[in-house]
Protein backbone atom coordinates (compact mmCIF):
# COMPACT_ATOMS: atom_id res chain seq x y z
CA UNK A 1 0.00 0.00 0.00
CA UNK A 2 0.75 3.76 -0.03
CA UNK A 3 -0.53 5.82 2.44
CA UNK A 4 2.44 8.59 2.99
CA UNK A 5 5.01 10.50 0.75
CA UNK A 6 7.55 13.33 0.99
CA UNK A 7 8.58 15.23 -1.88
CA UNK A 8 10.98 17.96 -1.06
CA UNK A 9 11.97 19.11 -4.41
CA UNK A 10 10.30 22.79 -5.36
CA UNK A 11 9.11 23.04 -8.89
CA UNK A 12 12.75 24.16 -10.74
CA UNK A 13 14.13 20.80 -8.57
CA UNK A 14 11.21 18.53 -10.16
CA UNK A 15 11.53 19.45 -13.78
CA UNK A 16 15.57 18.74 -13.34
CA UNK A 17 15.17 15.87 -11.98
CA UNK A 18 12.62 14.67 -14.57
CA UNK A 19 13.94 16.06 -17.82
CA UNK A 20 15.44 12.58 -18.31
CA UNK A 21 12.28 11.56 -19.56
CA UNK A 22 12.02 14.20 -22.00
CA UNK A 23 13.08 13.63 -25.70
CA UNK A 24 16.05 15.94 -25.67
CA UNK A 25 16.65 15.93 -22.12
CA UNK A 26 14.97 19.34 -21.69
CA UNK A 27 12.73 20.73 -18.91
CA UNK A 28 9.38 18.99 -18.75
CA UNK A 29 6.96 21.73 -19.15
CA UNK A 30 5.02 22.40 -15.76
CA UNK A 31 1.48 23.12 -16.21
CA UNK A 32 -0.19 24.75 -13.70
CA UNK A 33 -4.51 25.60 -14.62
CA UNK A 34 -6.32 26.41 -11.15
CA UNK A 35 -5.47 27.59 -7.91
CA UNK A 36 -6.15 24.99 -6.20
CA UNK A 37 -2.93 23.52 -7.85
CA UNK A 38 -0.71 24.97 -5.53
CA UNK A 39 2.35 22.68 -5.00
CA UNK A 40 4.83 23.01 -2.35
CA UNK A 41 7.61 20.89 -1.25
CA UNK A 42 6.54 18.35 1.83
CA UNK A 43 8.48 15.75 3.89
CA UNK A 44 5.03 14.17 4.84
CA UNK A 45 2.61 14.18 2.13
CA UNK A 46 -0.46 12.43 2.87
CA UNK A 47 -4.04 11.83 0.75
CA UNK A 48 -6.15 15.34 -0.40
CA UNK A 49 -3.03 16.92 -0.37
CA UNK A 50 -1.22 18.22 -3.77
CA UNK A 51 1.81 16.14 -5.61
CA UNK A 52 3.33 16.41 -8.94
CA UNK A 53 2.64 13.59 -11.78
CA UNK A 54 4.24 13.66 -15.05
CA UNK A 55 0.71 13.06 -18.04
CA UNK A 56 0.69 12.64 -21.49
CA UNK A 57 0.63 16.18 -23.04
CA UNK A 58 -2.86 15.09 -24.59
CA UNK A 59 -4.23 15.27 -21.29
CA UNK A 60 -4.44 18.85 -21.69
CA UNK A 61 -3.93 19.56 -25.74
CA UNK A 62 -5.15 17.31 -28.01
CA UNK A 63 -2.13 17.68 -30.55
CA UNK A 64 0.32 17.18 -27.88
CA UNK A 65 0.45 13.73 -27.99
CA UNK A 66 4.45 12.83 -28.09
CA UNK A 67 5.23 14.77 -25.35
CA UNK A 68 5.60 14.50 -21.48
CA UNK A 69 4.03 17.19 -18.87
CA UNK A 70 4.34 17.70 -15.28
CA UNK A 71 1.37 19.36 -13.12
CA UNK A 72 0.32 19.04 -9.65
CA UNK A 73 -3.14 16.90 -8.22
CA UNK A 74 -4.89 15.96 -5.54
CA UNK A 75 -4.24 12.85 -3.89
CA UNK A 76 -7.23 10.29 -3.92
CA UNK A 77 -8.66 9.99 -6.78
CA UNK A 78 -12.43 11.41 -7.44
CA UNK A 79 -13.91 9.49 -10.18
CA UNK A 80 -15.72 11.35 -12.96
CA UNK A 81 -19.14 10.34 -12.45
CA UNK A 82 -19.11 11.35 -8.55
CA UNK A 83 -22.58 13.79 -7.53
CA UNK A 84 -21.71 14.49 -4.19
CA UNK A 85 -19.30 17.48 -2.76
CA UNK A 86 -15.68 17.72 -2.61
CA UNK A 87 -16.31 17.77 1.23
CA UNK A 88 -18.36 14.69 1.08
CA UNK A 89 -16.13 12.72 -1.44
CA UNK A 90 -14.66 9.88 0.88
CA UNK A 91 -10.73 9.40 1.22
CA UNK A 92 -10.52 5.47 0.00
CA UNK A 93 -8.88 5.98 -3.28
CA UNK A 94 -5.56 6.88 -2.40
CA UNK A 95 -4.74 3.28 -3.93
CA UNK A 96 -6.29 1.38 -6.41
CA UNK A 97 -5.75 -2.65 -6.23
CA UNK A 98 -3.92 -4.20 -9.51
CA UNK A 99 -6.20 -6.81 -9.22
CA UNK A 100 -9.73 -5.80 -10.80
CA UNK A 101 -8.37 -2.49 -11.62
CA UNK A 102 -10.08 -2.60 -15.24
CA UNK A 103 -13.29 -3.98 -13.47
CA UNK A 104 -13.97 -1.71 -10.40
CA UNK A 105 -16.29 1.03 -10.87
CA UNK A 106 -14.40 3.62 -9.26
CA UNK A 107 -11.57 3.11 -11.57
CA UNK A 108 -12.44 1.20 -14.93
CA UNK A 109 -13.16 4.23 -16.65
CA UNK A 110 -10.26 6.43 -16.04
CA UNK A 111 -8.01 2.89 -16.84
CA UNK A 112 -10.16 2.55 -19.60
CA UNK A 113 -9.93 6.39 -21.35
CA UNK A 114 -6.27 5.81 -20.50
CA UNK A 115 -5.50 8.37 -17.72
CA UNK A 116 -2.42 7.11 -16.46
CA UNK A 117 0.01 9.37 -14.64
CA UNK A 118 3.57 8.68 -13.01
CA UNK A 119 3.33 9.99 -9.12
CA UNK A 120 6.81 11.52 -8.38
CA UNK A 121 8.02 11.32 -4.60
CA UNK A 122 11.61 11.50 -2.76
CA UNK A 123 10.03 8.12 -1.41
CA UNK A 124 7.04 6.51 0.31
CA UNK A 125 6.27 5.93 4.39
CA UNK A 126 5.60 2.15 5.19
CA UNK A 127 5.13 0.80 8.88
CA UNK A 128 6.36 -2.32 10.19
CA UNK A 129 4.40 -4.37 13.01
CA UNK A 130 7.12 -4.74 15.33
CA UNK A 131 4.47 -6.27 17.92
CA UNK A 132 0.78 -6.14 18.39
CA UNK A 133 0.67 -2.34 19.60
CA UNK A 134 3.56 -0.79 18.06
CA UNK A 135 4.78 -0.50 14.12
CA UNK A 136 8.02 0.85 12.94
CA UNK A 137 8.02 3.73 9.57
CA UNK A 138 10.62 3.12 7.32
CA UNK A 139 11.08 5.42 4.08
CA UNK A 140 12.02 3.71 1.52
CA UNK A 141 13.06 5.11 -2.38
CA UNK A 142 15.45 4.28 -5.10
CA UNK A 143 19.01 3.87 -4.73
CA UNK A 144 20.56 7.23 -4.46
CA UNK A 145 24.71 7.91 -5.70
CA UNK A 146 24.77 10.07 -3.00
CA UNK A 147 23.01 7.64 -0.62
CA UNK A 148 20.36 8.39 2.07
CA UNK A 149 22.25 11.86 2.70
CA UNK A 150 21.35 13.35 -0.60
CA UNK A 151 17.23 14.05 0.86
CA UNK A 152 18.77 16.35 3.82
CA UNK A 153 21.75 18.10 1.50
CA UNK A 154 21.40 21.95 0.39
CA UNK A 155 19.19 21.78 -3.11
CA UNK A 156 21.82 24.42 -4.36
CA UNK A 157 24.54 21.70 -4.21
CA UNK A 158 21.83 19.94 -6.97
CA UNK A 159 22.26 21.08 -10.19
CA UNK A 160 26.36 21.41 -10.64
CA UNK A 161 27.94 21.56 -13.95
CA UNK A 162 24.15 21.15 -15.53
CA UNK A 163 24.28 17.65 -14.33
CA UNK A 164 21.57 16.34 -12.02
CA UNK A 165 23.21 15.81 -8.47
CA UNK A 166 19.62 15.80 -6.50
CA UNK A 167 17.79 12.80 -5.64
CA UNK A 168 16.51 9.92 -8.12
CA UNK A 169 12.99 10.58 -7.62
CA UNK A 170 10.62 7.69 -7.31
CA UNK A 171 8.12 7.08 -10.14
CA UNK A 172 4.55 5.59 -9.08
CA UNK A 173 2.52 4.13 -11.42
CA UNK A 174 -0.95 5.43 -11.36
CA UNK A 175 -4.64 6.60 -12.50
CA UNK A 176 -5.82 10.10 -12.56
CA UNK A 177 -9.48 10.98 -13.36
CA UNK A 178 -10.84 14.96 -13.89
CA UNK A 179 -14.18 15.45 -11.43
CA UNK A 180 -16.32 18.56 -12.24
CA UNK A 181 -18.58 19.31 -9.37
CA UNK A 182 -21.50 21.02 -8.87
CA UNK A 183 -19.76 24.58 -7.91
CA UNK A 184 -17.77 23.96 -11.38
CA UNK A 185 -14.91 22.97 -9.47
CA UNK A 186 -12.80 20.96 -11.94
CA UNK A 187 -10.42 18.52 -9.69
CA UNK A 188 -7.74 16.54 -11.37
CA UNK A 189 -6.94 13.59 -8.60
CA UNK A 190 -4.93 10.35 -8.91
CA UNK A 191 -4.72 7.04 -7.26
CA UNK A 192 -1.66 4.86 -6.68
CA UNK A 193 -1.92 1.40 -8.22
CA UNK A 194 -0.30 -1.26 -5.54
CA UNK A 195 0.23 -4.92 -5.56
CA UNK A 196 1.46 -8.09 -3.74
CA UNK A 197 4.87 -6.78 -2.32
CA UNK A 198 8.25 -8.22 -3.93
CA UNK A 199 10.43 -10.68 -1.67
CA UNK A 200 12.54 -7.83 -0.38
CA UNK A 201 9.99 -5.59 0.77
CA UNK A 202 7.35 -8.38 2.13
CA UNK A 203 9.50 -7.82 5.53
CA UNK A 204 7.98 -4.76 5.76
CA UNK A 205 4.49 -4.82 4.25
CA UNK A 206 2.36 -7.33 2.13
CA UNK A 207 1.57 -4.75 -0.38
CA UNK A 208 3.18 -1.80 -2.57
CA UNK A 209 3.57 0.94 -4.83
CA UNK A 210 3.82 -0.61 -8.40
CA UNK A 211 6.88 1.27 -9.38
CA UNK A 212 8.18 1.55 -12.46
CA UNK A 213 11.87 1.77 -13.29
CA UNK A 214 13.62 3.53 -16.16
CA UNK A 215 13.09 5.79 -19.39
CA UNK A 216 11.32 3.08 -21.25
CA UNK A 217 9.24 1.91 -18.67
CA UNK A 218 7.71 5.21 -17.85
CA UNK A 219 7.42 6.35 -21.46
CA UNK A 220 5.28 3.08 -22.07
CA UNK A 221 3.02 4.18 -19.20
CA UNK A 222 2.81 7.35 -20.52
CA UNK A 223 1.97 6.27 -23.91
CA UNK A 224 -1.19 6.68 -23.40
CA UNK A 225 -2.60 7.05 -26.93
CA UNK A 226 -0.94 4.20 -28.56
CA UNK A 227 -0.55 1.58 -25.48
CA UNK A 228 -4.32 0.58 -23.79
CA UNK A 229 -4.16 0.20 -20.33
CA UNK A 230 -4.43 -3.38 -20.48
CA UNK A 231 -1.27 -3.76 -22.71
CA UNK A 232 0.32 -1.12 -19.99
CA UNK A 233 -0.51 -3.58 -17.22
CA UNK A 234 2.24 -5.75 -18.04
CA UNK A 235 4.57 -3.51 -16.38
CA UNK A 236 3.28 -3.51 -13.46
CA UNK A 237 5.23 -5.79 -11.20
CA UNK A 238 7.04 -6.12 -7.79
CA UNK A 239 10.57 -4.48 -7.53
CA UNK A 240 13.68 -5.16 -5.32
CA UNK A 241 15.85 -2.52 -6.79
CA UNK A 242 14.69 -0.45 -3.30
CA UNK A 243 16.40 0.89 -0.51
CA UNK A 244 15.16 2.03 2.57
CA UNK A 245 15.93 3.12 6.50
CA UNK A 246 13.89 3.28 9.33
CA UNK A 247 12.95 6.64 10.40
CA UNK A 248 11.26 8.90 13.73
CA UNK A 249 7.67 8.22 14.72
CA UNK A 250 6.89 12.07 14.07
CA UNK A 251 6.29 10.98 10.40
CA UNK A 252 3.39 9.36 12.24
CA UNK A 253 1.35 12.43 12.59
CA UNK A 254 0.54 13.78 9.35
CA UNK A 255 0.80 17.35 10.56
CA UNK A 256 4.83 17.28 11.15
CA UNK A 257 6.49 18.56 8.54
CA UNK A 258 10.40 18.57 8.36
CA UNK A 259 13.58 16.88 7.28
CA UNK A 260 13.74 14.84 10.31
CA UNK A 261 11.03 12.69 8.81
CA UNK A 262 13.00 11.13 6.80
CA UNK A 263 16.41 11.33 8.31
CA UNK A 264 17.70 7.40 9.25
CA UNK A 265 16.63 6.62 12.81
CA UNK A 266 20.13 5.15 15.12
CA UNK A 267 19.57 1.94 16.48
CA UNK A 268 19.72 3.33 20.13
CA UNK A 269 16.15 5.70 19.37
CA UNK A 270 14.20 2.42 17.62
CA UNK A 271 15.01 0.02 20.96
CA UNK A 272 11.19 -0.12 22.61
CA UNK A 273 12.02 1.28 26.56
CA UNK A 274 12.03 -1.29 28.91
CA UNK A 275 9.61 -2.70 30.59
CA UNK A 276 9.88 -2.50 34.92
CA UNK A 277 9.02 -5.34 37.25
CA UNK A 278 7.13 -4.72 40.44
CA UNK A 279 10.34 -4.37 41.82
CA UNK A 280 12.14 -2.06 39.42
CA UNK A 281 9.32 0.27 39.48
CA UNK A 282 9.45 0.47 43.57
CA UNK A 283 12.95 1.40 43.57
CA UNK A 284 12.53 3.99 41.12
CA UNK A 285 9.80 5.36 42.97
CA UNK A 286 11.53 5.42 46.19
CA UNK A 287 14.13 6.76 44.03
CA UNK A 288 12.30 9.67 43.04
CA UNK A 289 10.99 10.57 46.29
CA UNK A 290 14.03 11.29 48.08
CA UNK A 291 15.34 13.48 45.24
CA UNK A 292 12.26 15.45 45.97
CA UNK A 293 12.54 15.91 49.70
């Protein structure tokens, strides 16, 4: 599953870290309709809030059909057909299941129209079970030349020489749909696709992000008007090429936002604190009482 991002790149940071995609290695044009779009960087990204995809550019010109866009949407997607309110629209479609995904309702007609997007992100937030109460985050992204160091460096130190120093960012498969509601709101949303984990990551959780993994792979995604969604499907598989760290709790709480998120957690903060026996817990009460007299 997906449940939690960070993307700390601002919108210069995302198109240079992206134009690798593009057919002459040029800036992905960033497109950028309502207000509602606004985009800002985030260590702890979590569903109805904004992230950038990369679209086909005939998701927004009809000729523009052999080239790549970025712009930013909601997370969750909102399928077309939805009558209620924004406010009223549930939260359930952060993900969408491989399995059925041409079938279900909620999502059979964006996969059918062939709205498929690439969800960018530094990395995703999974928790591990570590017993029955308590569960361990872990953020977990591609392998970086720089290692885990390169999310927490200066973004000036990113761009040297006009070669591309920043982080690999991740690139989600998934569906995007366009809602127009009944205050002619027009909400472009997307939904991660997930599926049975790969042998690597199963540790940590039975499902995940289908990710996809080089130029080709994302351009055959993105191919939306010559490759049906069905054909596109067959990329979708498990990956091991992953690394990942555990990190702080605070990424727990949706409303923390900073670089400590994702910053690798030492061994000595992740030990659980130990548990006192009767007579442990006298003593340090005793303990405590005569430093207060």
């Amino acid at each position: 599953m997906c449940g939690r991002t960070a993307c700390t790149l601002d919108k210069n940071g995302i198109q240079l870290a992206t134009c690798k995609y593009s057919r002459n290695n040029e800036n992905l044009q960033w497109i950028q309709k309502y207000d509602w779009q606004n985009y800002h960087p985030n260590y702890n990204i979590s569903p109805s809030q904004i992230s950038p995809v990369i679209v086909n550019g005939s998701t927004f010109s009809a000729n523009d059909t052999d080239n790549l866009v970025l712009t930013p949407m909601r997370w969750g997607l909102i399928p077309s057909w939805y009558r209620g309110t924004l406010q009223e629209c549930p939260l359930k479609n952060n993900n969408c299941r491989q399995e059925g995904l041409l079938e279900k309702p909620t999502f059979k007609g964006a996969a059918k129209a062939g709205r498929r997007c690439i969800v960018l992100a530094d990395g995703f937030y999974e928790w591990k079970a570590t017993d029955s109460k308590h569960k361990q985050p872990y953020f977990i992204y591609f392998p970086q030349e720089e290692g885990p160091d390169v999310f927490t460096r200066d973004p000036e130190t990113f761009n040297q020489g006009g070669e591309w120093k920043g982080p690999q960012l991740l690139t989600m498969a998934g569906l995007f749909d366009v809602w127009k509601g009944p205050q002619n709101e027009c909400i472009y949303s997307y939904s991660v696709i997930t599926l049975d984990s790969s042998k690597s990551f199963a540790k940590i959780h039975e499902r995940m992000p289908a990710i996809l993994t080089g130029k080709d792979e994302v351009s055959m995604w993105l191919d939306t008007n010559r490759v049906p969604t069905k054909d596109a499907m067959s990329l979708v598989k498990p990956v091991e090429n992953l690394q990942m760290h555990k990190v702080p709790t605070l990424v727990n709480f949706s409303r923390n936002n900073s670089v400590d998120l994702i910053k690798p957690l030492q061994e000595s903060e992740s030990k659980p604190p130990l548990k006192h026996t009767g007579l442990t817990s006298w003593l340090i009460k005793i303990q405590r009482n005569s430093l207060s007299e």
